[in-house]
N, C-alpha and C. Protein backbone atom coordinates (compact mmCIF):
# COMPACT_ATOMS: atom_id res chain seq x y z
N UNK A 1 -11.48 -185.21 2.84
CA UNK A 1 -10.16 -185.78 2.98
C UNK A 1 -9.09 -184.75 2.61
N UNK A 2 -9.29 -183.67 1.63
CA UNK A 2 -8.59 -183.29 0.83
C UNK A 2 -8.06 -182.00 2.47
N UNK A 3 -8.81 -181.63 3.65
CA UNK A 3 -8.85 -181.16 4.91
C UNK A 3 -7.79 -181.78 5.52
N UNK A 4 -8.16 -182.89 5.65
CA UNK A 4 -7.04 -183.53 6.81
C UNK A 4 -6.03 -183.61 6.04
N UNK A 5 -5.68 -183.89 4.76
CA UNK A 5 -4.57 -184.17 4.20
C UNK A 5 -3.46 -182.76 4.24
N UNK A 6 -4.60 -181.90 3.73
CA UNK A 6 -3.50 -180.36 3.77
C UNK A 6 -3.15 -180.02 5.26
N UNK A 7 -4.02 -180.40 6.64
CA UNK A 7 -3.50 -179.91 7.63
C UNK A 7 -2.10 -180.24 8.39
N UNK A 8 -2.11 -181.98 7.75
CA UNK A 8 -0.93 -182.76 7.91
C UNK A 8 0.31 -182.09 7.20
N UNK A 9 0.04 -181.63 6.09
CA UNK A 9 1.18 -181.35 5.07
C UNK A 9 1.58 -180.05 5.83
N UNK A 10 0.83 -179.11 6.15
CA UNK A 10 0.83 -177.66 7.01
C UNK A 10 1.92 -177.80 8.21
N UNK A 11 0.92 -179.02 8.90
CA UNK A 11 1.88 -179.14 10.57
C UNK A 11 3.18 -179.19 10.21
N UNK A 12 3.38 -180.62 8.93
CA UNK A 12 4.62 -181.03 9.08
C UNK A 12 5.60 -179.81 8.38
N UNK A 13 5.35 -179.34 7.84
CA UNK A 13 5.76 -178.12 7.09
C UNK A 13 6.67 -177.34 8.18
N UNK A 14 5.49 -176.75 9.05
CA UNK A 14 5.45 -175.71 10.39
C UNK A 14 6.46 -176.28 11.34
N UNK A 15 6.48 -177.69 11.96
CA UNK A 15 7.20 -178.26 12.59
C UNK A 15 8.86 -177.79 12.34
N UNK A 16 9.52 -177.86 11.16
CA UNK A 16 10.83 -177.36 11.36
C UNK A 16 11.07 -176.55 10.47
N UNK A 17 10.22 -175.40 9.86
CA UNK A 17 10.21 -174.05 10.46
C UNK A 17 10.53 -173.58 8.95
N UNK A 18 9.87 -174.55 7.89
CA UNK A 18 10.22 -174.40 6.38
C UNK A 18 8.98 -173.49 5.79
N UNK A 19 9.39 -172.08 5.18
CA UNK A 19 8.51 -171.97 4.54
C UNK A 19 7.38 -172.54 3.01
N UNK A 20 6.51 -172.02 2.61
CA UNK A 20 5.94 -172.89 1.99
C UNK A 20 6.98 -173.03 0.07
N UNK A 21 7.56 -171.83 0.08
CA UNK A 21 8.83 -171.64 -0.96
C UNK A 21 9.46 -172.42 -0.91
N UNK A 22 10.00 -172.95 0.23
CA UNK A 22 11.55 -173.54 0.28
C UNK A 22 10.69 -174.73 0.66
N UNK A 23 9.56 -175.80 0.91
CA UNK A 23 9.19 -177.00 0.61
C UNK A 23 9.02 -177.17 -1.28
N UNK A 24 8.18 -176.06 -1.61
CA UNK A 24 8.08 -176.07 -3.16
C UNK A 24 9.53 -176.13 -3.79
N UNK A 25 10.47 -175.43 -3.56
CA UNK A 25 12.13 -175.69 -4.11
C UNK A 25 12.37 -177.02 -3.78
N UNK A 26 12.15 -177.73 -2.66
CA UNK A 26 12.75 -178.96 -2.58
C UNK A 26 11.99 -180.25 -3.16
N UNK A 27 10.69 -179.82 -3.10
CA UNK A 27 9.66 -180.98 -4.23
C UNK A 27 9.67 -180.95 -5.19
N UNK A 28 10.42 -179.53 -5.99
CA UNK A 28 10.51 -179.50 -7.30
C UNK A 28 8.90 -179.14 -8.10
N UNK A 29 8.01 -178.57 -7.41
CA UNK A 29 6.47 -177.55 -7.19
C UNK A 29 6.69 -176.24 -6.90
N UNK A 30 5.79 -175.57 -7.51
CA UNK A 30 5.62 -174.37 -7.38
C UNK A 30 4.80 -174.09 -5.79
N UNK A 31 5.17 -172.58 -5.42
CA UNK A 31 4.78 -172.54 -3.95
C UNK A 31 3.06 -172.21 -4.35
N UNK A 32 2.45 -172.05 -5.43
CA UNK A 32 1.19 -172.45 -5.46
C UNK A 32 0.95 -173.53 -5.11
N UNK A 33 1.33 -174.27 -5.75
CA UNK A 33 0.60 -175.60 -5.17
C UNK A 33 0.76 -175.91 -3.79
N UNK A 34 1.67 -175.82 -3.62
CA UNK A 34 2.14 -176.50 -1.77
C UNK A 34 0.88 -175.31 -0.74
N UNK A 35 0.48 -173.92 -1.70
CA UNK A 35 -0.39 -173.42 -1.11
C UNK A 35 -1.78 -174.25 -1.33
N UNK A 36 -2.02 -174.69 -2.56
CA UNK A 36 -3.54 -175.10 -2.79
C UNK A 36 -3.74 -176.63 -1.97
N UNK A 37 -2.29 -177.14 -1.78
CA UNK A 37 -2.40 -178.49 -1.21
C UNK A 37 -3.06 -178.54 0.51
N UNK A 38 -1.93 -177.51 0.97
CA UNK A 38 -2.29 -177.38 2.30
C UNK A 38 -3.39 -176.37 2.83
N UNK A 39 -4.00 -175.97 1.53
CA UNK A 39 -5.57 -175.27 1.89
C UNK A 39 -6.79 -175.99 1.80
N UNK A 40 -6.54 -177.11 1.30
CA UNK A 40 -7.48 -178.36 0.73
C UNK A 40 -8.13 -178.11 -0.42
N UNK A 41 -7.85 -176.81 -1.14
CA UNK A 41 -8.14 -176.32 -2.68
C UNK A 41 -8.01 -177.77 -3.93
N UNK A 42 -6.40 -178.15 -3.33
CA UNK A 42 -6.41 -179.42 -4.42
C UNK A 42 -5.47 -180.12 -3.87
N UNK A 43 -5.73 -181.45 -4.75
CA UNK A 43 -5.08 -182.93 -4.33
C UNK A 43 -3.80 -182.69 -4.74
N UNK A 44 -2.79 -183.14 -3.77
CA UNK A 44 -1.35 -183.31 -3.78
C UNK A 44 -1.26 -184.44 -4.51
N UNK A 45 -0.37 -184.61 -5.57
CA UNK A 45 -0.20 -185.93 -5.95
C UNK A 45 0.80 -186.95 -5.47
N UNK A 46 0.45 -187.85 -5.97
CA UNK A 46 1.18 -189.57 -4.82
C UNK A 46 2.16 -189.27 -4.59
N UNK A 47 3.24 -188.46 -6.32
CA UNK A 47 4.83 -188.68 -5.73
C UNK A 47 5.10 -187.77 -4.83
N UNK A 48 4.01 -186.18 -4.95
CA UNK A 48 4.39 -185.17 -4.02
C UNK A 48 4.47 -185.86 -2.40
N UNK A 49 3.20 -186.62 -1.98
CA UNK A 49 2.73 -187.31 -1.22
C UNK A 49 3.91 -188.04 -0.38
N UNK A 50 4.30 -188.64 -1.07
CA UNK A 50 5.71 -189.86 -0.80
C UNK A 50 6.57 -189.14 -0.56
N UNK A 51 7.05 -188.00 -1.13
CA UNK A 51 8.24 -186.92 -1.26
C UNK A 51 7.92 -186.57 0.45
N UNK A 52 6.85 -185.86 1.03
CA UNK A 52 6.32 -185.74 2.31
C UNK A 52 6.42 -186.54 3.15
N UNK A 53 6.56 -187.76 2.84
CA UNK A 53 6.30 -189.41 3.66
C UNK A 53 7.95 -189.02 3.94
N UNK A 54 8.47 -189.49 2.49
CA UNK A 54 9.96 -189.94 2.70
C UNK A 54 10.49 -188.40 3.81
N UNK A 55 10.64 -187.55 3.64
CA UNK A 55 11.40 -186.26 3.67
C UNK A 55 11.40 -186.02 5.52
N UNK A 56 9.83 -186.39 6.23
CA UNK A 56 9.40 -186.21 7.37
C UNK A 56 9.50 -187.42 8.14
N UNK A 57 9.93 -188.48 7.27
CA UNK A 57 10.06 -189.98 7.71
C UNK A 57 8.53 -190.23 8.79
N UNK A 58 7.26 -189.92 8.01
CA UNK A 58 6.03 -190.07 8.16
C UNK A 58 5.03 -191.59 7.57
N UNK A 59 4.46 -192.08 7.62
CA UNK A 59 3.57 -192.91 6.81
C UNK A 59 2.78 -192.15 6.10
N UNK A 60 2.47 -192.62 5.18
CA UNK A 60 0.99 -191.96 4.11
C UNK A 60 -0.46 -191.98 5.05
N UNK A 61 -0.28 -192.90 5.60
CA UNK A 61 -1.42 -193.63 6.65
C UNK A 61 -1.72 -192.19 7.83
N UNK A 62 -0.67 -191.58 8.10
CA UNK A 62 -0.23 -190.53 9.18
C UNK A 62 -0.95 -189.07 8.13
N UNK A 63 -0.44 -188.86 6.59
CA UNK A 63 -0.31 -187.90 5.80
C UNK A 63 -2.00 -187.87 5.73
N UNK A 64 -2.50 -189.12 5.46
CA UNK A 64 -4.05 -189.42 5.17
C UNK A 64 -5.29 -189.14 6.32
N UNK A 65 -4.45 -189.38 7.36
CA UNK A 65 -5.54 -189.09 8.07
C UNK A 65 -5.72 -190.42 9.17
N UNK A 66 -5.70 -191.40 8.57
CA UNK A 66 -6.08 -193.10 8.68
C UNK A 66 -5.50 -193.25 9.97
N UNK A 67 -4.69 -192.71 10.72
CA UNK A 67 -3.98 -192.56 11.90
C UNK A 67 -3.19 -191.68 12.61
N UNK A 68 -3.39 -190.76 13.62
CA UNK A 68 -2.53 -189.88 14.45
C UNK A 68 -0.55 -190.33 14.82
N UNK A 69 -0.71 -191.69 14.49
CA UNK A 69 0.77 -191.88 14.87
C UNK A 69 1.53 -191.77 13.26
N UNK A 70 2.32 -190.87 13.52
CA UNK A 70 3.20 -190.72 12.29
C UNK A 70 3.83 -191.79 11.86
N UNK A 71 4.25 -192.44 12.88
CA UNK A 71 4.77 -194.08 12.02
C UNK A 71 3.34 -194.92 11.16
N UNK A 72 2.64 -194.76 11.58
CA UNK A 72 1.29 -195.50 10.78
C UNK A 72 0.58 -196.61 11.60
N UNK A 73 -0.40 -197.18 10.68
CA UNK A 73 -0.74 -198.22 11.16
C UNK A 73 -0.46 -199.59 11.38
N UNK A 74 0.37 -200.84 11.72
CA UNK A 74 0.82 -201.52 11.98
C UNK A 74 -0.23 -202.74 11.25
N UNK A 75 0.13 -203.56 9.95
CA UNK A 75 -0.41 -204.52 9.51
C UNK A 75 -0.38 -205.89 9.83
N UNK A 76 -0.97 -206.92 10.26
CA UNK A 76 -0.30 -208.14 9.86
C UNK A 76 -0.95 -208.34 8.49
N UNK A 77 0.32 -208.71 7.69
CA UNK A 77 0.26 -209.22 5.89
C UNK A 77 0.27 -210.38 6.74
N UNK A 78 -0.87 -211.18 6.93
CA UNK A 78 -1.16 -212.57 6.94
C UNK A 78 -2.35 -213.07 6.41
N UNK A 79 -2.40 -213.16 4.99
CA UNK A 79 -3.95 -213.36 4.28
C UNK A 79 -3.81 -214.84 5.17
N UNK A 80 -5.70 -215.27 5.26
CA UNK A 80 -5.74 -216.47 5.62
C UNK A 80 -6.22 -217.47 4.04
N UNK A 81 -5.21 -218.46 4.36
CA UNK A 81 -5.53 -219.55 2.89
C UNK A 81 -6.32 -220.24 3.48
N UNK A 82 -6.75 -220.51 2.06
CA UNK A 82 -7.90 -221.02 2.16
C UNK A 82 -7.61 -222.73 1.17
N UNK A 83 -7.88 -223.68 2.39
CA UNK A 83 -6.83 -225.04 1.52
C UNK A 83 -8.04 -225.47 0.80
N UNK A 84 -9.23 -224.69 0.52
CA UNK A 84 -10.03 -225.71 -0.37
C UNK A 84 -9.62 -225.42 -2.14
N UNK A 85 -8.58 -223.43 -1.82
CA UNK A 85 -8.22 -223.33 -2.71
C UNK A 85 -7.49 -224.25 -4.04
N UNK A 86 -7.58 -224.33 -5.26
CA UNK A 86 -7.44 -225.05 -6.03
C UNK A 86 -5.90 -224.56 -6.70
N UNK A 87 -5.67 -223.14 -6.22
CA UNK A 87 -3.73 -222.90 -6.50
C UNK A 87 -3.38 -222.98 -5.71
N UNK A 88 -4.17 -223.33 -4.65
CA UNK A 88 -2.88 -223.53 -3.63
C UNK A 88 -2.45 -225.08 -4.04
N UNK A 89 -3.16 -226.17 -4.24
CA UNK A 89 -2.68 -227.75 -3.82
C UNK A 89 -1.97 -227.74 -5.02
N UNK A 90 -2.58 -226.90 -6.67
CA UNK A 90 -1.66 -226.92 -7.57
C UNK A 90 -0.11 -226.16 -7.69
N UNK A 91 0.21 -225.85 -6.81
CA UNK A 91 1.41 -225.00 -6.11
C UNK A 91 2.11 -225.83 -5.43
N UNK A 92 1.44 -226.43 -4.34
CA UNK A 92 2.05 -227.41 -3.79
C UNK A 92 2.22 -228.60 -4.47
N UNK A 93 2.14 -228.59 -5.63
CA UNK A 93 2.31 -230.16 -6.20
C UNK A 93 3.11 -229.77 -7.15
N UNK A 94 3.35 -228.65 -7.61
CA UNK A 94 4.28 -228.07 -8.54
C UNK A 94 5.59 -227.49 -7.47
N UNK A 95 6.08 -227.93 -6.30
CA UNK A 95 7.03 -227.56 -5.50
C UNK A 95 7.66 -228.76 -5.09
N UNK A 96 6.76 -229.65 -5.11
CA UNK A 96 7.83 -231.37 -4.89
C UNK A 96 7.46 -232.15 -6.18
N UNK A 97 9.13 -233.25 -5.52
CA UNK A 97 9.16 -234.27 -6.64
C UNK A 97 7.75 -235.37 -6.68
N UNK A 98 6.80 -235.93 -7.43
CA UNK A 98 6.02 -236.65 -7.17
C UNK A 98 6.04 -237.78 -6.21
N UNK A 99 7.19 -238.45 -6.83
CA UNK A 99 7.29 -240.28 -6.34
C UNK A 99 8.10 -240.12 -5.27
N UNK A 100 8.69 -239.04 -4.33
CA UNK A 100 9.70 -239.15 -3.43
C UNK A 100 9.00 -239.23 -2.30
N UNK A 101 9.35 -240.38 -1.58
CA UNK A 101 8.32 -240.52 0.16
C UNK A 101 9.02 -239.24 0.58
N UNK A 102 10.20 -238.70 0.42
CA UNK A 102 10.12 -237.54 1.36
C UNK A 102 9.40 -235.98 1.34
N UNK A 103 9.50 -235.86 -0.43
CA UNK A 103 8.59 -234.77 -0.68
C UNK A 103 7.28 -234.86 -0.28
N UNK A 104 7.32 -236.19 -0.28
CA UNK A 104 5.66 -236.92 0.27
C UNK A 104 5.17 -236.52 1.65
N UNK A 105 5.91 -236.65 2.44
CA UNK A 105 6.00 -236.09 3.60
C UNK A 105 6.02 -234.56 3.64
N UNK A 106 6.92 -233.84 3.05
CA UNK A 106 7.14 -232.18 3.25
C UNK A 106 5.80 -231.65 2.74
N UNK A 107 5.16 -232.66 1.37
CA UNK A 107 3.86 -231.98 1.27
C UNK A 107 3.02 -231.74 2.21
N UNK A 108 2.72 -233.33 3.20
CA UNK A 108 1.61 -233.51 4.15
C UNK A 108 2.35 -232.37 4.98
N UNK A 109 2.92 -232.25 5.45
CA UNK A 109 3.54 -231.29 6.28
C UNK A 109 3.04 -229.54 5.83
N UNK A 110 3.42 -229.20 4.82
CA UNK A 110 2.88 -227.89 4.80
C UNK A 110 1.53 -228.04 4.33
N UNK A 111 0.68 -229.07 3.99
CA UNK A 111 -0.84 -228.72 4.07
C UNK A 111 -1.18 -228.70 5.25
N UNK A 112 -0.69 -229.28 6.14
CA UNK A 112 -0.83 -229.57 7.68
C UNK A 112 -0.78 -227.59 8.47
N UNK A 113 0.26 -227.11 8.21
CA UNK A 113 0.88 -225.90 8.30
C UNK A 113 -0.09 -225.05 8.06
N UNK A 114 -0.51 -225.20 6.51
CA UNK A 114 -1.88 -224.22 5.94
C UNK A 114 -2.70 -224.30 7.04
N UNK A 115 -3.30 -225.69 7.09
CA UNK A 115 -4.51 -225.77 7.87
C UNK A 115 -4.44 -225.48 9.16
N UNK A 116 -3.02 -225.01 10.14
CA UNK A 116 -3.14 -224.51 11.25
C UNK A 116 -3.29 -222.88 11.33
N UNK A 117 -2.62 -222.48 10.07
CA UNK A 117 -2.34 -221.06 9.81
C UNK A 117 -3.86 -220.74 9.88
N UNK A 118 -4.73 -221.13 9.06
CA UNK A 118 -6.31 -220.93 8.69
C UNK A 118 -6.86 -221.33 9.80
N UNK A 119 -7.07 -221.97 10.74
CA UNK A 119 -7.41 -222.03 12.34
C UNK A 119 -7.39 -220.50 13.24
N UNK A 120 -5.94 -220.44 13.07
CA UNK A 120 -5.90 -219.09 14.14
C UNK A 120 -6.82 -218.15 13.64
């Protein structure tokens, strides 16, 4: 890993035409390291990492290897619930009033919701 990671840091480096000095001046690193990073000698660390992300407007995902498109990999954050879960109904019962037919309703309604979400 420590390969693909320095070749990324290299390209993006090379791309607009910064030597490896004047990336080390702007990360606030010595131009050793930005050498040992992009030789795969040693691990860049996270903030250096992010400093690279942010600076090249890259993903880590792109920096890592995990994908050729510099924007990254595209997630859906959609965990599937699971309604047999026991925080979920205690969540939902801690979000409405007990005795109100209408909360009564908004409940059946978003367990209804869960259980379509957990379908797809």
């Amino acid at each position: 890993m420590l390969k693909i990671v320095g070749q990324r840091l290299r390209s993006l480096r090379d791309s607009i035409g910064f030597s490896q000095m004047k990336m080390a001046k702007l990360f606030n690193v010595g131009q050793s390291s930005i050498y040992r990073y992009e030789s795969g000698e040693a691990s860049a660390p996270y903030h250096v990492l992010i400093q690279y992300a942010d600076f090249f407007d890259v993903s880590l995902d792109y920096i890592y290897g995990r994908t050729n498109a510099p924007q990254g990999i595209i997630y859906k954050a959609q965990p599937k619930v699971e309604m047999s879960h026991p925080e979920i109904e205690k969540f939902i019962e801690l979000c409405f009033e007990p005795k109100s037919m209408v909360n009564k309703r908004l409940r059946e309604t978003l367990r209804q919701m869960l259980r379509e979400q957990q379908n797809e």
